[in-house]
Protein backbone atom coordinates (compact mmCIF):
# COMPACT_ATOMS: atom_id res chain seq x y z
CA UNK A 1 -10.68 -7.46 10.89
CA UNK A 2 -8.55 -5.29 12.89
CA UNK A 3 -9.04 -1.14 12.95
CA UNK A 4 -6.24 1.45 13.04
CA UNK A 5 -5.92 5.01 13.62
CA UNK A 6 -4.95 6.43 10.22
CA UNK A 7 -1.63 8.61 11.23
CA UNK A 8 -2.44 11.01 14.05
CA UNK A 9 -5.82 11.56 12.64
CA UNK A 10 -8.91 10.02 14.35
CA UNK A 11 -9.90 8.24 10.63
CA UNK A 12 -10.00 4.40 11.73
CA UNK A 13 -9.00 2.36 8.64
CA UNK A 14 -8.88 -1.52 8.37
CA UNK A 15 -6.03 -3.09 8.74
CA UNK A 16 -6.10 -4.92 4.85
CA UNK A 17 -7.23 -2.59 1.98
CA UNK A 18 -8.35 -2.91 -1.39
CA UNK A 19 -6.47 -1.28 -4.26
CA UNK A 20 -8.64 -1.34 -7.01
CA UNK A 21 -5.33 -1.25 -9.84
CA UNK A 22 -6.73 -3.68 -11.85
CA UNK A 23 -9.85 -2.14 -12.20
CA UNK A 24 -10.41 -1.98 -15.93
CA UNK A 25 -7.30 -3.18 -17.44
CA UNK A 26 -6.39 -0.40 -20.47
CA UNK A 27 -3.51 1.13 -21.47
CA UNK A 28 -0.30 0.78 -19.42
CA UNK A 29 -2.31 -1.06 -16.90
CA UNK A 30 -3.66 -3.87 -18.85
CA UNK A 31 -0.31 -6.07 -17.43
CA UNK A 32 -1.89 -5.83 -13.81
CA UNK A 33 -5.30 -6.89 -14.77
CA UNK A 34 -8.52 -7.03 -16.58
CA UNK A 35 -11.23 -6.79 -13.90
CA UNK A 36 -14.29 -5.78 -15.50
CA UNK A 37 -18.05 -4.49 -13.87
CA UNK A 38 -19.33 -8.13 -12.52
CA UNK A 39 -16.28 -9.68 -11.07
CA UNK A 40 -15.54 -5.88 -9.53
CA UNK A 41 -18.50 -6.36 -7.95
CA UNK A 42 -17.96 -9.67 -6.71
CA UNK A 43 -14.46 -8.45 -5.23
CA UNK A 44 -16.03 -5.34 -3.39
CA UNK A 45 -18.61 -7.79 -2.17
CA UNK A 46 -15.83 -10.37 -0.38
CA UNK A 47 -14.48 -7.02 1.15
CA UNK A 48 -16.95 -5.91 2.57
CA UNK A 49 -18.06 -8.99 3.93
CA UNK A 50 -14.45 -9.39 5.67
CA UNK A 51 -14.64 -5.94 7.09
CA UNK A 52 -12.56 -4.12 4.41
CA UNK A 53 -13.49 -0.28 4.83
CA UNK A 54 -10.68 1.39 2.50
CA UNK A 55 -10.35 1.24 -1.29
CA UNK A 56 -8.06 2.74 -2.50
CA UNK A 57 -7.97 3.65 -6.66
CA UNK A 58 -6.15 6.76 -8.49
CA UNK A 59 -7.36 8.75 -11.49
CA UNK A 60 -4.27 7.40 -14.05
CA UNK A 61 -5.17 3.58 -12.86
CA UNK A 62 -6.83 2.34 -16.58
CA UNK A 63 -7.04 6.16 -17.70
CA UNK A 64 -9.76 6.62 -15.45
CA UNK A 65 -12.12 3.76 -15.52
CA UNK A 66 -10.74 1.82 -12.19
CA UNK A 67 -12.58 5.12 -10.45
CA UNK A 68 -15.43 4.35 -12.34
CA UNK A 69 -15.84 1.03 -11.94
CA UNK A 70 -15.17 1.20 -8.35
CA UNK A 71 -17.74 3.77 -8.08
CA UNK A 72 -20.41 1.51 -9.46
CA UNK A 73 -19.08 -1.23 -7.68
CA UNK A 74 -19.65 0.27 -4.20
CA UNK A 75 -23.21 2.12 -5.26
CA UNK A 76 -25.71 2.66 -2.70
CA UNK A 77 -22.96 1.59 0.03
CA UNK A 78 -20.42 4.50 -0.83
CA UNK A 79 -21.10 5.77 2.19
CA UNK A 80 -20.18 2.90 4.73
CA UNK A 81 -16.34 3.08 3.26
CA UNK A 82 -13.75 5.18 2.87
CA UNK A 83 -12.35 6.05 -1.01
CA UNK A 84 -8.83 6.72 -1.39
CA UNK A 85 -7.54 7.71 -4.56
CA UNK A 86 -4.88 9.89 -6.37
CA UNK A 87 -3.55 12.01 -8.74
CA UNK A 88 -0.32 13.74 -10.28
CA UNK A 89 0.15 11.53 -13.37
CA UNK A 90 -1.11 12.84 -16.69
CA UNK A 91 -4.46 13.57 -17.77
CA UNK A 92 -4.70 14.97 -20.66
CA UNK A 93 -2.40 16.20 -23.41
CA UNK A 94 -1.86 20.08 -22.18
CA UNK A 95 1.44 21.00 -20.29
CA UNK A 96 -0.57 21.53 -17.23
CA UNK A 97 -2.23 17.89 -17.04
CA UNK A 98 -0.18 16.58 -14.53
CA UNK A 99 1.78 17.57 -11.38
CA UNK A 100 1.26 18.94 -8.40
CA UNK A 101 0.30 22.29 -9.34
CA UNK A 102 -3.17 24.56 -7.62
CA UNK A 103 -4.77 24.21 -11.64
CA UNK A 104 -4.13 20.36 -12.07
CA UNK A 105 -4.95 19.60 -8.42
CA UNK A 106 -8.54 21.37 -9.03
CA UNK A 107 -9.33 19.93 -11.93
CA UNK A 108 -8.10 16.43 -10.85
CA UNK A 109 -10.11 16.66 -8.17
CA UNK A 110 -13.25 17.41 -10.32
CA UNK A 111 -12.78 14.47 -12.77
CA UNK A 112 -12.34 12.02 -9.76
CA UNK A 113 -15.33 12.95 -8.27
CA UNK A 114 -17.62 12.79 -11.32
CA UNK A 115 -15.87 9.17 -12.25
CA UNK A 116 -16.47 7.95 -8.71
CA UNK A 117 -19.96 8.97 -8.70
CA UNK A 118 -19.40 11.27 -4.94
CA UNK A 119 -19.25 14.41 -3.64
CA UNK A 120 -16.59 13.62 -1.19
CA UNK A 121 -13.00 12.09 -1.37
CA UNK A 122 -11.98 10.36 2.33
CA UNK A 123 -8.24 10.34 1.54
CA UNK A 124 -7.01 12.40 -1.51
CA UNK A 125 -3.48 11.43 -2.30
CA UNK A 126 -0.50 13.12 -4.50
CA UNK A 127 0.71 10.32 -6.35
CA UNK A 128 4.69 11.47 -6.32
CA UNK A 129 6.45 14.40 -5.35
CA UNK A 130 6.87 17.27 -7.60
CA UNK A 131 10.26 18.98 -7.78
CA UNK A 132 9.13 21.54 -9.56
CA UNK A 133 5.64 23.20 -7.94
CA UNK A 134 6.32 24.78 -4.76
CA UNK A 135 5.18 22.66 -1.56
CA UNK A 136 3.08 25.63 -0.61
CA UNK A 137 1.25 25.51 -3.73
CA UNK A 138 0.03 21.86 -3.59
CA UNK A 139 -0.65 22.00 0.28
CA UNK A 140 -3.08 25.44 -0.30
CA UNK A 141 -4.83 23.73 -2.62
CA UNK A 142 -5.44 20.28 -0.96
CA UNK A 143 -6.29 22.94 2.15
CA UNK A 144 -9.17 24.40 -0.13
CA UNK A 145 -10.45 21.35 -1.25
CA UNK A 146 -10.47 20.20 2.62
CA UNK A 147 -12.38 23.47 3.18
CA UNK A 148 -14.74 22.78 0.47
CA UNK A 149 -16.02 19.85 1.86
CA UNK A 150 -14.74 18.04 -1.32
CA UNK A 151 -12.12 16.21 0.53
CA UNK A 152 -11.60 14.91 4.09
CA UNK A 153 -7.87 14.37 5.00
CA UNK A 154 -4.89 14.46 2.28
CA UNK A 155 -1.86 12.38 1.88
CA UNK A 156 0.88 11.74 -0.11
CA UNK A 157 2.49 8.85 -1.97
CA UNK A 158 6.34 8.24 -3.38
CA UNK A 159 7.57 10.45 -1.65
CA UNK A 160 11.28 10.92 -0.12
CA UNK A 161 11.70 11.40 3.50
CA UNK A 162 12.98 14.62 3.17
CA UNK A 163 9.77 15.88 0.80
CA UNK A 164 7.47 14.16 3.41
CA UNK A 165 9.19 16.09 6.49
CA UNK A 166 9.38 19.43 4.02
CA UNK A 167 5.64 18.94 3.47
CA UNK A 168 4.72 18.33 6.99
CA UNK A 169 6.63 21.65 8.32
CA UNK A 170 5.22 23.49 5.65
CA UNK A 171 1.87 22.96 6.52
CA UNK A 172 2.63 23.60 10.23
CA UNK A 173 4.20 26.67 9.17
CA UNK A 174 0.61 27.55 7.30
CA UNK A 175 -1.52 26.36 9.95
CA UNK A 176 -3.34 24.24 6.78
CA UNK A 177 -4.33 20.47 6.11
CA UNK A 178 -1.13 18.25 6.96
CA UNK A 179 -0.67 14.83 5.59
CA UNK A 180 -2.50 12.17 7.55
CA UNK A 181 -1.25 8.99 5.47
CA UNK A 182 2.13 8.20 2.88
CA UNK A 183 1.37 5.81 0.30
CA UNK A 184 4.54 3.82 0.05
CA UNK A 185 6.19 0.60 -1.05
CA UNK A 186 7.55 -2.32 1.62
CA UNK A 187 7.90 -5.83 1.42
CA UNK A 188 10.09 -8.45 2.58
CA UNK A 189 11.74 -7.97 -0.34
CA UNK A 190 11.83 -3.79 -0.31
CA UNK A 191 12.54 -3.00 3.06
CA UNK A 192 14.44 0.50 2.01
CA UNK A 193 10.75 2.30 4.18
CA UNK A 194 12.49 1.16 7.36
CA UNK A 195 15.59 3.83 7.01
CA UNK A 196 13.69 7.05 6.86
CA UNK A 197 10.05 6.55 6.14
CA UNK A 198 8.34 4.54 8.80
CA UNK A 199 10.56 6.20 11.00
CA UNK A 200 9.57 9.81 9.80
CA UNK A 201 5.58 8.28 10.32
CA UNK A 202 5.66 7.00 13.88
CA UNK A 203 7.46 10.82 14.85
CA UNK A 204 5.01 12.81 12.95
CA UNK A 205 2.01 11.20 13.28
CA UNK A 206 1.77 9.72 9.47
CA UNK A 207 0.34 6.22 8.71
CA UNK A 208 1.74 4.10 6.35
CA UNK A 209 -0.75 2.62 3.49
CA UNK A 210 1.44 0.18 2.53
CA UNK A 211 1.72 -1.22 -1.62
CA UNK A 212 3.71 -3.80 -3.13
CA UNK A 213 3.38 -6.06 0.37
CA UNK A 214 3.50 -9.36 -1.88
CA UNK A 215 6.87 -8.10 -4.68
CA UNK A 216 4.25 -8.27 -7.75
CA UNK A 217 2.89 -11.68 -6.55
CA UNK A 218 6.84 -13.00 -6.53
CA UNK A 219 6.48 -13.40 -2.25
CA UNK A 220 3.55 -16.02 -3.18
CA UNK A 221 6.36 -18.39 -4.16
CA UNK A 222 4.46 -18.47 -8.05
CA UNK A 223 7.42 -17.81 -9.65
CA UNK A 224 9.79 -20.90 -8.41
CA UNK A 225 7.27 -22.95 -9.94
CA UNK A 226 6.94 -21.65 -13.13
CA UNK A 227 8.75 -22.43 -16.81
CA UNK A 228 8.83 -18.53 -17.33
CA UNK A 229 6.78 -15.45 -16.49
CA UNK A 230 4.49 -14.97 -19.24
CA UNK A 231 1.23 -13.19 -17.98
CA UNK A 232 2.50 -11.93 -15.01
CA UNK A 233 3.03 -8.38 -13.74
CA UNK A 234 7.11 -8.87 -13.18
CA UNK A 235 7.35 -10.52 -16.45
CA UNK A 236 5.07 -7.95 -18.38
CA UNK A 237 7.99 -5.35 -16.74
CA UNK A 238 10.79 -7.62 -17.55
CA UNK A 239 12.03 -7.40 -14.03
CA UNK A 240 12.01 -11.39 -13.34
CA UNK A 241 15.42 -11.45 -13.58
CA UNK A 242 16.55 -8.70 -11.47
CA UNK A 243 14.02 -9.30 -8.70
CA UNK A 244 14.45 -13.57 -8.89
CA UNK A 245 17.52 -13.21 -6.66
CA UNK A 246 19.34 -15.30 -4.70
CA UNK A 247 18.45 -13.07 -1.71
CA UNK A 248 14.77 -13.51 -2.96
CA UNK A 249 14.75 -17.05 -3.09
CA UNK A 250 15.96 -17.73 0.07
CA UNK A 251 13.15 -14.87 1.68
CA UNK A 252 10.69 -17.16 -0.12
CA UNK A 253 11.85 -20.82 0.67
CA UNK A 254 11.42 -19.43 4.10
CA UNK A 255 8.24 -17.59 3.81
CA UNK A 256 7.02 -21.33 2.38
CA UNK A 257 8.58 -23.26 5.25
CA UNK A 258 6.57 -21.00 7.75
CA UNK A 259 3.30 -21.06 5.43
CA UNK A 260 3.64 -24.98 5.57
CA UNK A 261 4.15 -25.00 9.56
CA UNK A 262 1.12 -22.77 10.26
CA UNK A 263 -1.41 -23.98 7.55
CA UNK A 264 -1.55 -20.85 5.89
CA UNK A 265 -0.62 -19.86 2.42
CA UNK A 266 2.78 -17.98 1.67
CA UNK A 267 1.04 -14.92 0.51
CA UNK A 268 -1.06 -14.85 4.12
CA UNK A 269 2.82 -15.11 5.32
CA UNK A 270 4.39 -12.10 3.82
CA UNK A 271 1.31 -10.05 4.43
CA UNK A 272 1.15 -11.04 7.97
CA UNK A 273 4.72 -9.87 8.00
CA UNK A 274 4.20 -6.20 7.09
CA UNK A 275 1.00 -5.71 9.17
CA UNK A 276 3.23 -6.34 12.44
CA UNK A 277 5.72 -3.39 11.42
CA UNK A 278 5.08 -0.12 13.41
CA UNK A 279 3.83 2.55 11.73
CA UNK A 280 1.87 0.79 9.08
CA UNK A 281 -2.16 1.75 9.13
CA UNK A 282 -3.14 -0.28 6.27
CA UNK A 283 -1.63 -2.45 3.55
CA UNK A 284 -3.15 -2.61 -0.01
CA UNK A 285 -4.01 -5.89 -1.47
CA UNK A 286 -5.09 -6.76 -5.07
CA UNK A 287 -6.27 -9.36 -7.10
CA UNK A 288 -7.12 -10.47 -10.53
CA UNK A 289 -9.69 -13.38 -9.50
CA UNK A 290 -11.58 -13.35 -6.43
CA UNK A 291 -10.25 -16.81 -5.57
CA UNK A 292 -6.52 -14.67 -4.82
CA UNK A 293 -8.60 -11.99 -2.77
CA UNK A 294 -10.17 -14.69 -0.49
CA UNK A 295 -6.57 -15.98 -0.11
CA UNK A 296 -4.83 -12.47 0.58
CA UNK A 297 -8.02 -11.41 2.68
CA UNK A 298 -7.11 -14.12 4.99
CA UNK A 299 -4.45 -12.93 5.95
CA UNK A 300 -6.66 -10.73 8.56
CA UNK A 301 -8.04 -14.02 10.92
CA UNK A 302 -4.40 -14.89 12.76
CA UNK A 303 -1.13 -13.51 13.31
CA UNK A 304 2.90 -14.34 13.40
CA UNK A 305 4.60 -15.39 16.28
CA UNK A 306 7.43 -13.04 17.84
CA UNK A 307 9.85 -15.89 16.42
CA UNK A 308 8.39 -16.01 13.04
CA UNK A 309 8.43 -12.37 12.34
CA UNK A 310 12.12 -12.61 13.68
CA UNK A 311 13.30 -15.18 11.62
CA UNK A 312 11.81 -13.65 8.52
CA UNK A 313 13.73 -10.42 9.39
CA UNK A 314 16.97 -12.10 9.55
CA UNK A 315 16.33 -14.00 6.54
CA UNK A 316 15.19 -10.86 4.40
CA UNK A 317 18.08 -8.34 6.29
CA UNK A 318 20.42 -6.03 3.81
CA UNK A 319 23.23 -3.77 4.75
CA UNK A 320 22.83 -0.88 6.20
CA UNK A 321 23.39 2.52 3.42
CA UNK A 322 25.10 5.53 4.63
CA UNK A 323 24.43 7.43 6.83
CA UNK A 324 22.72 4.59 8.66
CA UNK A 325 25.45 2.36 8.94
CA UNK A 326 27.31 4.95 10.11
CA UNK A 327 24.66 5.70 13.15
CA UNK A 328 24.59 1.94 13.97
CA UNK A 329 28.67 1.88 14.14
CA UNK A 330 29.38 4.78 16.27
CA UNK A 331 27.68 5.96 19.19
CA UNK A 332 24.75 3.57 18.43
CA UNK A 333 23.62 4.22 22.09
CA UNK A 334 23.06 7.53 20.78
CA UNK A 335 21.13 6.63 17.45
CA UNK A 336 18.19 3.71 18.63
CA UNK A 337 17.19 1.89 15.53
CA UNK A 338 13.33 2.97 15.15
CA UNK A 339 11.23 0.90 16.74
CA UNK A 340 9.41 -1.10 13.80
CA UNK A 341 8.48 -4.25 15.25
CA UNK A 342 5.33 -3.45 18.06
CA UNK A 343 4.07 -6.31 19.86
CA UNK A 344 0.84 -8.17 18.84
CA UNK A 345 -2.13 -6.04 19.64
CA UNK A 346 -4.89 -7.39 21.79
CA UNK A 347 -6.71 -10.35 20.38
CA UNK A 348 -8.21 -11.63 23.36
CA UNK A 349 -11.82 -9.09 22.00
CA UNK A 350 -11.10 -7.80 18.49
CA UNK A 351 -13.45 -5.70 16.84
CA UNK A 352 -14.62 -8.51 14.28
CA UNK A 353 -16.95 -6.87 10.97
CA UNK A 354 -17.94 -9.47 8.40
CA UNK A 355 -18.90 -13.22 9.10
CA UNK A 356 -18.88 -16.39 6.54
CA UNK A 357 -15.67 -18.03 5.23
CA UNK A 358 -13.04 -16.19 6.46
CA UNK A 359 -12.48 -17.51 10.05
CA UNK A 360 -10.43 -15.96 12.74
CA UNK A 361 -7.41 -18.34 14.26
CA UNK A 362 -5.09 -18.58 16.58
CA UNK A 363 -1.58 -16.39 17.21
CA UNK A 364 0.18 -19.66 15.80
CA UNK A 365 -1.82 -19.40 12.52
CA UNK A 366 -3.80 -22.60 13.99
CA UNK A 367 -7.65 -22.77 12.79
């Protein structure tokens, strides 16, 4: 498993996560899944034996019970990992049970801590931006709770570049806790990160925790085999149809083609695909069965070549929105796309934690 600096924090984080989403499987998260106590335990156990350190959960996920479970999950080894988790969403039925305001932010905090059975939070995240609580609000009290002891770094999640960069001068401006991490979405298929986002990160010093690397399982190819989408996340959301483009079918007949040539699987593909992108720290994987984690987690024993990763950013390309296209038509010398393609870290001695099925191989994906 590889390590990376979270942000411009000295936090090392492994390069796969664990989002623990379907963690409990109640209310409006019963579509993503239905793990319950023994098979959570069974899925924190095939992390940790592939060198997973970050799990990330948030208090809405299964109105709470993902933290718990998670919690019980880890036990006695809580403190050889790093918990992640969230909050902004509501909580309870006052008009102060969500958002990003000092009272909810306190007594998020508390809840969290008491479901996750710890006195500390590693990363604590706000879930989406709030539009209508004053950035210096939120930031003094994720400061205090930094202060406290009762968290360690902050970050956000869902958030629009120009809320990130507010955030970020804010806290400058305060001399308080800044944003070590954004939670955001990117895929082959949702590659919108790449105009302001990732960008935004690799100036400022903010890693990317990446979700959504695998499109709600439709990167793993499932879906062009399937009579309809009954039991699945995209069809629970009735967004087959507008994701099952033509666009998207030709990113996964491609994503296959590779998989095939390499031995690998077409989720290890896609994955592999977002972990070479500059700026991203850590991408979040799921699962409903452990037999999908041990397929996702393998993702972390080989890499793309330079010519993959290429060819499945050709494939997978959209046009450019203003003001971007603009930049890239005139005086382009001027306005350097980002840099969000890094070359392949060194391989030749990796920092290797975990041992058993999951085998390292080769830069060509060769066992």
């Amino acid at each position: 498993m590889e390590y990376r600096l979270l942000g411009r924090s000295g936090l090392k984080v492994s390069v796969f996560s664990f989002g623990a989403m379907t963690f409990g499987g109640s209310g409006m998260f019963a579509s993503v899944g239905k793990t319950k106590s023994a098979e959570a335990r069974r899925q924190i156990d095939l992390c940790l034996e592939a060198g997973v350190n970050l799990f990330d959960t948030a208090d809405v996920y299964s109105d709470g019970r993902s933290e718990e479970l998670l919690g019980e999950a880890l036990g006695a080894r809580r403190s050889q990992v790093l918990i992640a988790t969230k909050f902004f969403g509501r909580t309870g039925p006052g008009v102060n049970d969500l958002g990003g305001s000092r009272r909810h932010i306190i007594d998020a905090c508390a809840a969290s801590l008491k479901r996750l059975k710890t006195d500390y939070i590693d990363l604590y995240q706000v879930h989406n931006q709030d539009m209508l609580t004053p950035p210096e609000e939120t930031l003094r009290a994720f400061d205090d709770l930094v202060r406290a002891g009762k968290v360690r770094y902050i970050g956000s999640s869902n958030h629009a570049g120009w809320t990130q960069m507010r955030a970020l001068a804010t806290s400058d401006r305060l001399r308080i806790s800044r944003y070590v991490s954004q939670q955001i979405q990117y895929s082959l298929l949702e590659r919108g990160a790449e105009h302001e986002l990732l960008p935004l990160g690799v100036n400022e010093g903010v890693g990317a925790l990446i979700w959504g690397p695998l499109s709600a399982g439709y990167l793993t190819g499932k879906f062009n085999r399937m009579d309809d989408a009954k039991g699945t996340r995209l069809g629970a959301r009735g967004q087959l149809s507008t994701t099952h483009t033509e666009r998207a079918r030709r990113v996964v007949a491609v994503v296959e083609e590779i998989a095939r040539g390499v031995g690998a699987t077409a989720s290890q593909v896609a994955l592999n695909w977002v972990a070479r992108k500059a700026g991203v720290s850590s991408i979040i994987i799921g699962a409903r069965t452990s037999a999908q984690l041990k397929d996702n987690l393998a993702a972390a024993t080989w890499s793309l070549q330079d010519a993959q990763i290429v060819r499945l950013d050709e494939v997978s390309a959209v046009a450019l929105p203003y003001p971007y296209s603009m930049h890239r038509l005139y005086m382009g010398d001027r306005n350097p796309i980002a840099p969000l393609q890094p070359a392949l870290p060194d391989r030749a001695s990796p920092v290797v934690v975990g041992t058993g099925r999951l085998q390292r191989r080769g830069r060509s994906g060769q066992a």
